[in-house]
C-alpha atoms as a PDB file:
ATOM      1  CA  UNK A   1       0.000   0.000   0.000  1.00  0.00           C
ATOM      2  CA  UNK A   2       1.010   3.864  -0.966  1.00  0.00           C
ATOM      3  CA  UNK A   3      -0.517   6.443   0.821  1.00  0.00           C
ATOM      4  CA  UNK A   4      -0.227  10.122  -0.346  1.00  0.00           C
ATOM      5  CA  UNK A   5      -0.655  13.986   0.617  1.00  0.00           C
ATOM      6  CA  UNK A   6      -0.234  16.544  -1.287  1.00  0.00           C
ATOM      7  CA  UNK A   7       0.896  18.802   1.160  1.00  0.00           C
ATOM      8  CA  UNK A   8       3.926  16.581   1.415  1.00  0.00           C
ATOM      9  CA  UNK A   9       4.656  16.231  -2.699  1.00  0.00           C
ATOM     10  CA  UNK A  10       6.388  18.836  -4.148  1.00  0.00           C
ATOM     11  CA  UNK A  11       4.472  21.041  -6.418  1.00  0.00           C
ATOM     12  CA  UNK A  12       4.714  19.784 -10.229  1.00  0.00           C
ATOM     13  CA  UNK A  13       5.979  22.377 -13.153  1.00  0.00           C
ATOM     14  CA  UNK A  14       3.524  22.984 -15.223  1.00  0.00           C
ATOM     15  CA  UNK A  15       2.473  25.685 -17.980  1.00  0.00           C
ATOM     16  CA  UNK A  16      -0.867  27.240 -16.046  1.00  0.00           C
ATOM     17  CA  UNK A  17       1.401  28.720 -12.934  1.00  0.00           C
ATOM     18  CA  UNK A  18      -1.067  27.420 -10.446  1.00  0.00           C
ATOM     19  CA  UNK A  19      -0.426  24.541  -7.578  1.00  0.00           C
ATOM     20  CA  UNK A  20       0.107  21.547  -8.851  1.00  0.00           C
ATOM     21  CA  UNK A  21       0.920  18.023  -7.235  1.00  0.00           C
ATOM     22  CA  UNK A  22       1.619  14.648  -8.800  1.00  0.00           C
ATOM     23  CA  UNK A  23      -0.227  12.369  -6.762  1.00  0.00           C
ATOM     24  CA  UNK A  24      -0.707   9.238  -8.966  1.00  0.00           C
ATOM     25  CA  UNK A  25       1.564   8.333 -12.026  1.00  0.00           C
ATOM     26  CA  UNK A  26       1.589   5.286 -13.850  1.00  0.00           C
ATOM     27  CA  UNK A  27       1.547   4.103 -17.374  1.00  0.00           C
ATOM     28  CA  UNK A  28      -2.025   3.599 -17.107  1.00  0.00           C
ATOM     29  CA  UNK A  29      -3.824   6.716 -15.610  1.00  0.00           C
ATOM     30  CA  UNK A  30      -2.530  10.123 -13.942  1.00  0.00           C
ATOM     31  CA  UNK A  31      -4.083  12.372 -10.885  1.00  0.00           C
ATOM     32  CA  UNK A  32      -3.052  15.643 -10.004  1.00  0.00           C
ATOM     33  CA  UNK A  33      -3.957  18.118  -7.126  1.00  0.00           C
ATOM     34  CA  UNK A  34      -4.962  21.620  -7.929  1.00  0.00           C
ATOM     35  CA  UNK A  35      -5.155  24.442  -5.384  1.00  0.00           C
ATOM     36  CA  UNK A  36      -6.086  27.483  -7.060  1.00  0.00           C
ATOM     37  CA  UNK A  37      -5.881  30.645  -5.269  1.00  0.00           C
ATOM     38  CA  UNK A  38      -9.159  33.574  -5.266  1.00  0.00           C
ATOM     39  CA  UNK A  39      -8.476  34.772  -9.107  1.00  0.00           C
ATOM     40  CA  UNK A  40      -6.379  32.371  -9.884  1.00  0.00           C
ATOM     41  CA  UNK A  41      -7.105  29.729 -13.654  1.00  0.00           C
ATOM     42  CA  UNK A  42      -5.527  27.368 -15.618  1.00  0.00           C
ATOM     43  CA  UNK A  43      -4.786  28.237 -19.536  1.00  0.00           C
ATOM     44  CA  UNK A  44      -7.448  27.104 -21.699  1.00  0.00           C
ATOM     45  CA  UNK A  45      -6.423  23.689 -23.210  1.00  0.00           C
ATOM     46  CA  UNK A  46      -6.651  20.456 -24.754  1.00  0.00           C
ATOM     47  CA  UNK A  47      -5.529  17.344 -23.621  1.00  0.00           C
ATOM     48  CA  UNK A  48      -5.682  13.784 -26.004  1.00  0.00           C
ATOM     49  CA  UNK A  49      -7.602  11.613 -23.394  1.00  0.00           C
ATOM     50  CA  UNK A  50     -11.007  11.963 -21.267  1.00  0.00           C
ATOM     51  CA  UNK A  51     -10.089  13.942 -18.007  1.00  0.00           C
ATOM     52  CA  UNK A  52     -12.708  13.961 -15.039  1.00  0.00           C
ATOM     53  CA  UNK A  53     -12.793  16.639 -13.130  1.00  0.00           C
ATOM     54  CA  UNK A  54     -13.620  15.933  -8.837  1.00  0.00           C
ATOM     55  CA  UNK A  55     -14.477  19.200  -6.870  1.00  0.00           C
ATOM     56  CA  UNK A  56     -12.628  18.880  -3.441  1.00  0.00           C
ATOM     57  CA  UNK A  57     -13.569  22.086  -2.119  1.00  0.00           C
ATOM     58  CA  UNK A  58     -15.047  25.322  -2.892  1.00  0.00           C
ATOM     59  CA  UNK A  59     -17.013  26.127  -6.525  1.00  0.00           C
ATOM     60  CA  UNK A  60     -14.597  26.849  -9.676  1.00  0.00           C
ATOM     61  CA  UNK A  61     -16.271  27.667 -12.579  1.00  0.00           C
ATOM     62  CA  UNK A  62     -15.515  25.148 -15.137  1.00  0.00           C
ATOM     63  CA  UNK A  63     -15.408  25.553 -19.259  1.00  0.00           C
ATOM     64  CA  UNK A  64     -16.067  22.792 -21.109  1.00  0.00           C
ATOM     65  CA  UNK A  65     -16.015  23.095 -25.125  1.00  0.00           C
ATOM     66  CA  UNK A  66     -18.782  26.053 -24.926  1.00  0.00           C
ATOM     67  CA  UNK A  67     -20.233  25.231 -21.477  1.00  0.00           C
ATOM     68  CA  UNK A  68     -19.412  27.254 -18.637  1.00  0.00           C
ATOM     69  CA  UNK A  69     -20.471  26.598 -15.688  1.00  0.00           C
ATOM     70  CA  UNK A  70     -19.531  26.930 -11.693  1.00  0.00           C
ATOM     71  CA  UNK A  71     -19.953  23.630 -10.086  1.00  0.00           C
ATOM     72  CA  UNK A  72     -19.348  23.066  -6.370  1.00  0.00           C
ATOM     73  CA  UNK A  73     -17.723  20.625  -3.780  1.00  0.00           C
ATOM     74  CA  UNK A  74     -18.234  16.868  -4.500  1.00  0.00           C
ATOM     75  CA  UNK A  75     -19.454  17.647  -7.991  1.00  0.00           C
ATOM     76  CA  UNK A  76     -17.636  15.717 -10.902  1.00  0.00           C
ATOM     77  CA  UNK A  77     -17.212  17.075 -14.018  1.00  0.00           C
ATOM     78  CA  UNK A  78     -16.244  15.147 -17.271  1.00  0.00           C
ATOM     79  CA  UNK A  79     -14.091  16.693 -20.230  1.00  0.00           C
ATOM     80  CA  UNK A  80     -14.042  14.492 -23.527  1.00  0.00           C
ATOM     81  CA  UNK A  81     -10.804  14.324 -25.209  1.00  0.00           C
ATOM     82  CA  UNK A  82      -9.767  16.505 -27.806  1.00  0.00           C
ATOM     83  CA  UNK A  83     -12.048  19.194 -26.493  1.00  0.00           C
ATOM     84  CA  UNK A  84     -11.005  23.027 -24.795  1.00  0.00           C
ATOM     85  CA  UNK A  85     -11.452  23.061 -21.201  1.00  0.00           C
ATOM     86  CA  UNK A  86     -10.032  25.438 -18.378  1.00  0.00           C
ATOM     87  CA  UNK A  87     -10.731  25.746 -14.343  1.00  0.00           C
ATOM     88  CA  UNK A  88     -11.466  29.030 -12.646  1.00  0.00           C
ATOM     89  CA  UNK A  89     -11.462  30.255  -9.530  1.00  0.00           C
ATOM     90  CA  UNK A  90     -13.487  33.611  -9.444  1.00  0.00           C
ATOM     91  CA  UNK A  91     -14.164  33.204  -6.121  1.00  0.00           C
ATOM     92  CA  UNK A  92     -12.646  34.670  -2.700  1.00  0.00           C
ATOM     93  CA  UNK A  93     -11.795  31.047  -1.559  1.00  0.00           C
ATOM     94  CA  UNK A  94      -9.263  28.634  -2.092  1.00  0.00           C
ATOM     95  CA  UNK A  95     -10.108  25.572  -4.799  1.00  0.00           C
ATOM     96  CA  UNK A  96      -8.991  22.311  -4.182  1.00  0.00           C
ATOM     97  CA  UNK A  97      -9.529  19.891  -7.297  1.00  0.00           C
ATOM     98  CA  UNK A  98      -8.427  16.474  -8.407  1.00  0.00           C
ATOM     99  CA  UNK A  99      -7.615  16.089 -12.227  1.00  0.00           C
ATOM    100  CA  UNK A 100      -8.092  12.544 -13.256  1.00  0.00           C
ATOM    101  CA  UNK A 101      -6.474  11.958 -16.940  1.00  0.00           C
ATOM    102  CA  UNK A 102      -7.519   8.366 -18.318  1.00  0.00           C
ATOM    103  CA  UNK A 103      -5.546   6.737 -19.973  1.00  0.00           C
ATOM    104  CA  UNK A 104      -2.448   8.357 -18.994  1.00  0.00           C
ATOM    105  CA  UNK A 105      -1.959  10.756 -22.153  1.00  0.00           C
ATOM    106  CA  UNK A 106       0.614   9.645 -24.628  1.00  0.00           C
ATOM    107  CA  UNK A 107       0.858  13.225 -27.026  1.00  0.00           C
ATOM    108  CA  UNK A 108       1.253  16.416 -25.299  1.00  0.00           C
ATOM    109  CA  UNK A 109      -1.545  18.916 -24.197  1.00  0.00           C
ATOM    110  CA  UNK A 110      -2.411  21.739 -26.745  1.00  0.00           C
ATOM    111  CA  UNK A 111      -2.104  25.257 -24.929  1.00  0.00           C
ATOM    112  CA  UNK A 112      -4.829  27.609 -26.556  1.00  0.00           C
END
């Protein structure tokens, strides 16, 4: 057994300049931890595989294709492949979300 916290994972690189933490990494499927700060978003992109989106806490406001919408804790929100989508946090709280990519993409993300 593996247990993990993100507050004990360093924070990932990544092109959107928000908190981001590896937690699961295989050749099959990958997680990450977002904590997005009051104002704070990730770049709108596109990734080559279906990525589920699980609210942890607080309510981003989540674009997917056209649809924009602000979702809130416990809520999980799917994202097709091959399709724009982007995470905001226009709120005055933090945003705690986990990004579920599956299958682990193979090609890069497209930054839009």
């Amino acid at each position: 057994m593996e247990i993990r916290n993100y507050t004990k994972l360093g924070i990932a690189n990544n092109p959107h300049g928000v908190q981001a933490t590896k937690m699961y990494d295989t050749d099959d499927a990958q997680i990450m931890h977002l904590l997005l700060k009051a104002g704070e978003s990730l770049k709108e992109h596109i990734t080559p595989v279906d990525v589920a989106f699980y609210i942890l806490e607080g309510s981003p406001t989540i674009l997917v294709g056209e649809e924009k919408i602000q979702v809130k804790k416990d809520d999980i929100v799917e994202s097709p492949k091959d399709i724009p989508h982007c995470i905001y946090n226009e709120t005055d709280e933090v945003i705690r979300v986990l990004v579920m990519k599956l299958p682990k993409p193979t090609k890069k993300t497209i930054m839009l």
